[in-house]
C-alpha atoms as a PDB file:
ATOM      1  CA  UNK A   1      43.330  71.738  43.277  1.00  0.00           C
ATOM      2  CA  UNK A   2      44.278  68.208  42.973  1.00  0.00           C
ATOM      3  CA  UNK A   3      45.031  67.084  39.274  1.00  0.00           C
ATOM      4  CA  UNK A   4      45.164  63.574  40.008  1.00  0.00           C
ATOM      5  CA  UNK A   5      41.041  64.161  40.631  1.00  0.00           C
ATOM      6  CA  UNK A   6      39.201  64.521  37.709  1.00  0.00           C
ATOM      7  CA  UNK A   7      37.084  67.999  37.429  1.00  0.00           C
ATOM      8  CA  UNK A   8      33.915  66.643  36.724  1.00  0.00           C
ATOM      9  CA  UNK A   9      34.227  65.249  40.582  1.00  0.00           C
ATOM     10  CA  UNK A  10      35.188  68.173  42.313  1.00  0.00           C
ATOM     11  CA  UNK A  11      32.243  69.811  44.694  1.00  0.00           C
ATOM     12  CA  UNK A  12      30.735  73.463  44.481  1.00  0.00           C
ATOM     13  CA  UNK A  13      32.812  74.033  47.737  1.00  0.00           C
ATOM     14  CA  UNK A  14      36.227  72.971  46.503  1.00  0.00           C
ATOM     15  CA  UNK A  15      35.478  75.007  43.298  1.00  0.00           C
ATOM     16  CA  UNK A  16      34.381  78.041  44.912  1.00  0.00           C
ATOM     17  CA  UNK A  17      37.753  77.595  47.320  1.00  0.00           C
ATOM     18  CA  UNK A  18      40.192  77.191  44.758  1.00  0.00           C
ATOM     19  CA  UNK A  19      38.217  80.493  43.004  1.00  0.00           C
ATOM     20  CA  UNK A  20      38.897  82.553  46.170  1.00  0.00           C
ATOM     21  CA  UNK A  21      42.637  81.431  46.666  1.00  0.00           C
ATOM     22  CA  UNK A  22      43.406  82.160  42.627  1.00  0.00           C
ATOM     23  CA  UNK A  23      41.751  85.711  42.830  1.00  0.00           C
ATOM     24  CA  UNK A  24      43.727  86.604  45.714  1.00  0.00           C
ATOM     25  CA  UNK A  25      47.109  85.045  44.682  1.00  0.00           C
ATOM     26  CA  UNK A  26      45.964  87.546  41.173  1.00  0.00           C
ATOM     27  CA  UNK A  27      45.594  89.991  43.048  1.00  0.00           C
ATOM     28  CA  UNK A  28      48.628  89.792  45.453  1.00  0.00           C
ATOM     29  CA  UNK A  29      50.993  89.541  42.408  1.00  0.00           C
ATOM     30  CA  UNK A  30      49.265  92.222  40.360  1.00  0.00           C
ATOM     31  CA  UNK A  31      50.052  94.771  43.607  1.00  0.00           C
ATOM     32  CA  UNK A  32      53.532  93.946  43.147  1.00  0.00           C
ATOM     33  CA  UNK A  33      53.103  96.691  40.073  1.00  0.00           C
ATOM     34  CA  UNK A  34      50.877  99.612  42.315  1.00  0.00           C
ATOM     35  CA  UNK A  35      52.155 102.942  41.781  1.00  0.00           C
ATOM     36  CA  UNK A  36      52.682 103.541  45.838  1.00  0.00           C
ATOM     37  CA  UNK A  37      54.525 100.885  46.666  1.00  0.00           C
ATOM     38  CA  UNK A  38      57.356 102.681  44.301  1.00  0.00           C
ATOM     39  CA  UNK A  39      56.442 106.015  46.631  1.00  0.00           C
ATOM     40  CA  UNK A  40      56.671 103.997  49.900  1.00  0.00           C
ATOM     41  CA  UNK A  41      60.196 102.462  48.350  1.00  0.00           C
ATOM     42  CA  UNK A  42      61.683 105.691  47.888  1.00  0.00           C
ATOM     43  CA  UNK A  43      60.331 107.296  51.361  1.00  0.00           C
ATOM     44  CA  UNK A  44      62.777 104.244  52.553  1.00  0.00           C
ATOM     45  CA  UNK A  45      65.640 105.058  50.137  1.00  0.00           C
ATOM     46  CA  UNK A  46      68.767 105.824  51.719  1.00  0.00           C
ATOM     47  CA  UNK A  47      71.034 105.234  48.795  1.00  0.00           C
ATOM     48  CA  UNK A  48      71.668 102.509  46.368  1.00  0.00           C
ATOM     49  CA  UNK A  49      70.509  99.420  47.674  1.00  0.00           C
ATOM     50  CA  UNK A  50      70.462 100.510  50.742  1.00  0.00           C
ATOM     51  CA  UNK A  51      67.536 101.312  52.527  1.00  0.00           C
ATOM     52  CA  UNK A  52      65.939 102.713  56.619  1.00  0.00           C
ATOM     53  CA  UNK A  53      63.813 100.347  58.240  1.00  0.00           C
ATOM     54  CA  UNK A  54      60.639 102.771  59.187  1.00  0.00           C
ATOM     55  CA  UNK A  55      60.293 100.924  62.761  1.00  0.00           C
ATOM     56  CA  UNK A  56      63.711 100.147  64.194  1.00  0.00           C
ATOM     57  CA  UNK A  57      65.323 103.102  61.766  1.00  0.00           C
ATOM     58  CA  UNK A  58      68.138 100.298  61.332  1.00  0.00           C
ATOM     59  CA  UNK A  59      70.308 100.896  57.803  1.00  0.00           C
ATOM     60  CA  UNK A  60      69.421  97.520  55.858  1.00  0.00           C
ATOM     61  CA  UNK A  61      70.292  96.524  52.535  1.00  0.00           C
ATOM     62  CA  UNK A  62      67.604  96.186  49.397  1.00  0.00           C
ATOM     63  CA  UNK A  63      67.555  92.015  50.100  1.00  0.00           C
ATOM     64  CA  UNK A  64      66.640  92.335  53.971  1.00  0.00           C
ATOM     65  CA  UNK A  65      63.925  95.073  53.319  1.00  0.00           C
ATOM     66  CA  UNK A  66      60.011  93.896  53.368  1.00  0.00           C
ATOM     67  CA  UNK A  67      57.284  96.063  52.002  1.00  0.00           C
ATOM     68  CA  UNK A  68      54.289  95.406  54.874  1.00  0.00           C
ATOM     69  CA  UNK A  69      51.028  96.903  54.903  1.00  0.00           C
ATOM     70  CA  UNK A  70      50.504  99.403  57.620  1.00  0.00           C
ATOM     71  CA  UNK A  71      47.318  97.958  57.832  1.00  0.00           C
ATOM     72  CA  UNK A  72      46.251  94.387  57.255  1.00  0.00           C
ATOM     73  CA  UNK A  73      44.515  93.682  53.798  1.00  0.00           C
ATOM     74  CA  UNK A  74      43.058  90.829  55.851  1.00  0.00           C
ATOM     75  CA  UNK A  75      41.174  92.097  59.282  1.00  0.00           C
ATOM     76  CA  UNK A  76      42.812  90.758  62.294  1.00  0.00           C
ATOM     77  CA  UNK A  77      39.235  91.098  64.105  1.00  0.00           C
ATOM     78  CA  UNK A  78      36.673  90.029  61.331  1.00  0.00           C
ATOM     79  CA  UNK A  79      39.215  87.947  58.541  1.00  0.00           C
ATOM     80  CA  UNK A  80      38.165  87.943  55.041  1.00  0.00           C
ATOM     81  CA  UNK A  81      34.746  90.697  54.712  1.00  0.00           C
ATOM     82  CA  UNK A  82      34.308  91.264  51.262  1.00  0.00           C
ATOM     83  CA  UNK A  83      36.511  91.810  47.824  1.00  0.00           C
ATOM     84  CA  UNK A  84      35.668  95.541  48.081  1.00  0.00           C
ATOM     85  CA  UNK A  85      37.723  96.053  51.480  1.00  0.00           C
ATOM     86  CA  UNK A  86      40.201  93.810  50.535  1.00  0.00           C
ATOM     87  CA  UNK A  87      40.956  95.212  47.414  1.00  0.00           C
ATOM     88  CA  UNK A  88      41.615  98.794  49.234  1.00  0.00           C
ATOM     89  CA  UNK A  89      43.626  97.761  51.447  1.00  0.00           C
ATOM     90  CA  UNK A  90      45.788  96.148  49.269  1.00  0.00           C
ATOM     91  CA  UNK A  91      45.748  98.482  46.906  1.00  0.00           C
ATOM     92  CA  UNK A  92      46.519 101.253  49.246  1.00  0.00           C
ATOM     93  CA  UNK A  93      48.124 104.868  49.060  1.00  0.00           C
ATOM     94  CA  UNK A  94      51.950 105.382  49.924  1.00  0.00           C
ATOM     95  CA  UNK A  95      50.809 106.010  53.297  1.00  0.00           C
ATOM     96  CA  UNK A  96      49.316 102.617  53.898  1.00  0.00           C
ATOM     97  CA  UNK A  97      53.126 100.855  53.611  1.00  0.00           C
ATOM     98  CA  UNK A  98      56.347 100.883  55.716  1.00  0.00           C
ATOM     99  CA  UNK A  99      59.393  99.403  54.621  1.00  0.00           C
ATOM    100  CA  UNK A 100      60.984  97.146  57.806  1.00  0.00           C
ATOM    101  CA  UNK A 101      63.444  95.087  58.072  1.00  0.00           C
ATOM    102  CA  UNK A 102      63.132  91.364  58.081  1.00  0.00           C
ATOM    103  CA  UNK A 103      63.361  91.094  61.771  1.00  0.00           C
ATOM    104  CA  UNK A 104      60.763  93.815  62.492  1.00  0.00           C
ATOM    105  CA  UNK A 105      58.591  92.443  59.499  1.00  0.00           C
ATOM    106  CA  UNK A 106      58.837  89.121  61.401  1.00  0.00           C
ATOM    107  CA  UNK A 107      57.826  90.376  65.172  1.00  0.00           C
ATOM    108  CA  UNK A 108      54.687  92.528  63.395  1.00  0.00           C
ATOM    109  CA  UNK A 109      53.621  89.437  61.449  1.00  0.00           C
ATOM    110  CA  UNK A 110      53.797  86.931  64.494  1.00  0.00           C
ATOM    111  CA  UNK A 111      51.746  89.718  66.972  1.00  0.00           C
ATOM    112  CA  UNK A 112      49.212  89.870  63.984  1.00  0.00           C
ATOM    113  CA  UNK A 113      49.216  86.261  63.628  1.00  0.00           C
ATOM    114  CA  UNK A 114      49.060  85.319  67.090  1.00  0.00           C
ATOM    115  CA  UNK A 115      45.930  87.946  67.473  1.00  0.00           C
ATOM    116  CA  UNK A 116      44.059  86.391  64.592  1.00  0.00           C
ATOM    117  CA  UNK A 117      44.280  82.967  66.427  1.00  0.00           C
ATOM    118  CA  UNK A 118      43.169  84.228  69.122  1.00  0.00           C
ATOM    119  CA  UNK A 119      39.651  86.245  67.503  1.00  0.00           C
ATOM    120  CA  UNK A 120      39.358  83.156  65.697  1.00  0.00           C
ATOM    121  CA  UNK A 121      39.028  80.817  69.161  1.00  0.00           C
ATOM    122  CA  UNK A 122      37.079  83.560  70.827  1.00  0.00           C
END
């Protein structure tokens, strides 16, 4: 939201879009404490700080490792559906993580990206 505007001016629209981006930041940073994403961690684990990227199998240390969602919380196909899907898949089991490595995290978010682009201009 822009402070500089007062609130009184703001429309339903930019109200109900600044509502949707501050539930899902919330939510985001409350996954950060989900139970599974310790299990997923430690599937990972080599030793201390050290860790296996689950794609390339490449040794990594605990700053180069990204915890990505096997499956997007966001549909590729049909974007945002409701609060209900999104909320399971971020708030998935162990199973629905891989630790990668920054490079592999990259490549897997640029395909997804790059698909979602093209849905969107189909």
């Amino acid at each position: 939201m822009n402070s500089k505007k007062p609130y009184s001016q703001y429309t339903k629209d930019e109200i109900d879009k600044y509502r949707h981006q501050f539930i899902k930041n919330t939510l985001r940073r409350a996954s950060y404490r989900w139970p599974w994403r310790s299990v997923a961690l430690k599937r990972a684990w080599i030793e201390w700080g050290k860790y296996k990227c689950e794609k390339c199998k490449k040794e990594i240390v605990a700053k180069e490792k990204q915890l990505d969602h096997t499956k997007p919380v966001v549909s590729i196909k049909k974007g945002f559906q409701s609060w209900d899907v999104y909320c399971e898949r971020l708030f998935t089991d162990a199973l629905g993580f891989k630790v990668l490595c920054l490079d592999c995290h990259a490549k897997k978010t640029k395909l997804e990206n790059e698909k979602r682009r093209k849905y969107r201009n189909e």
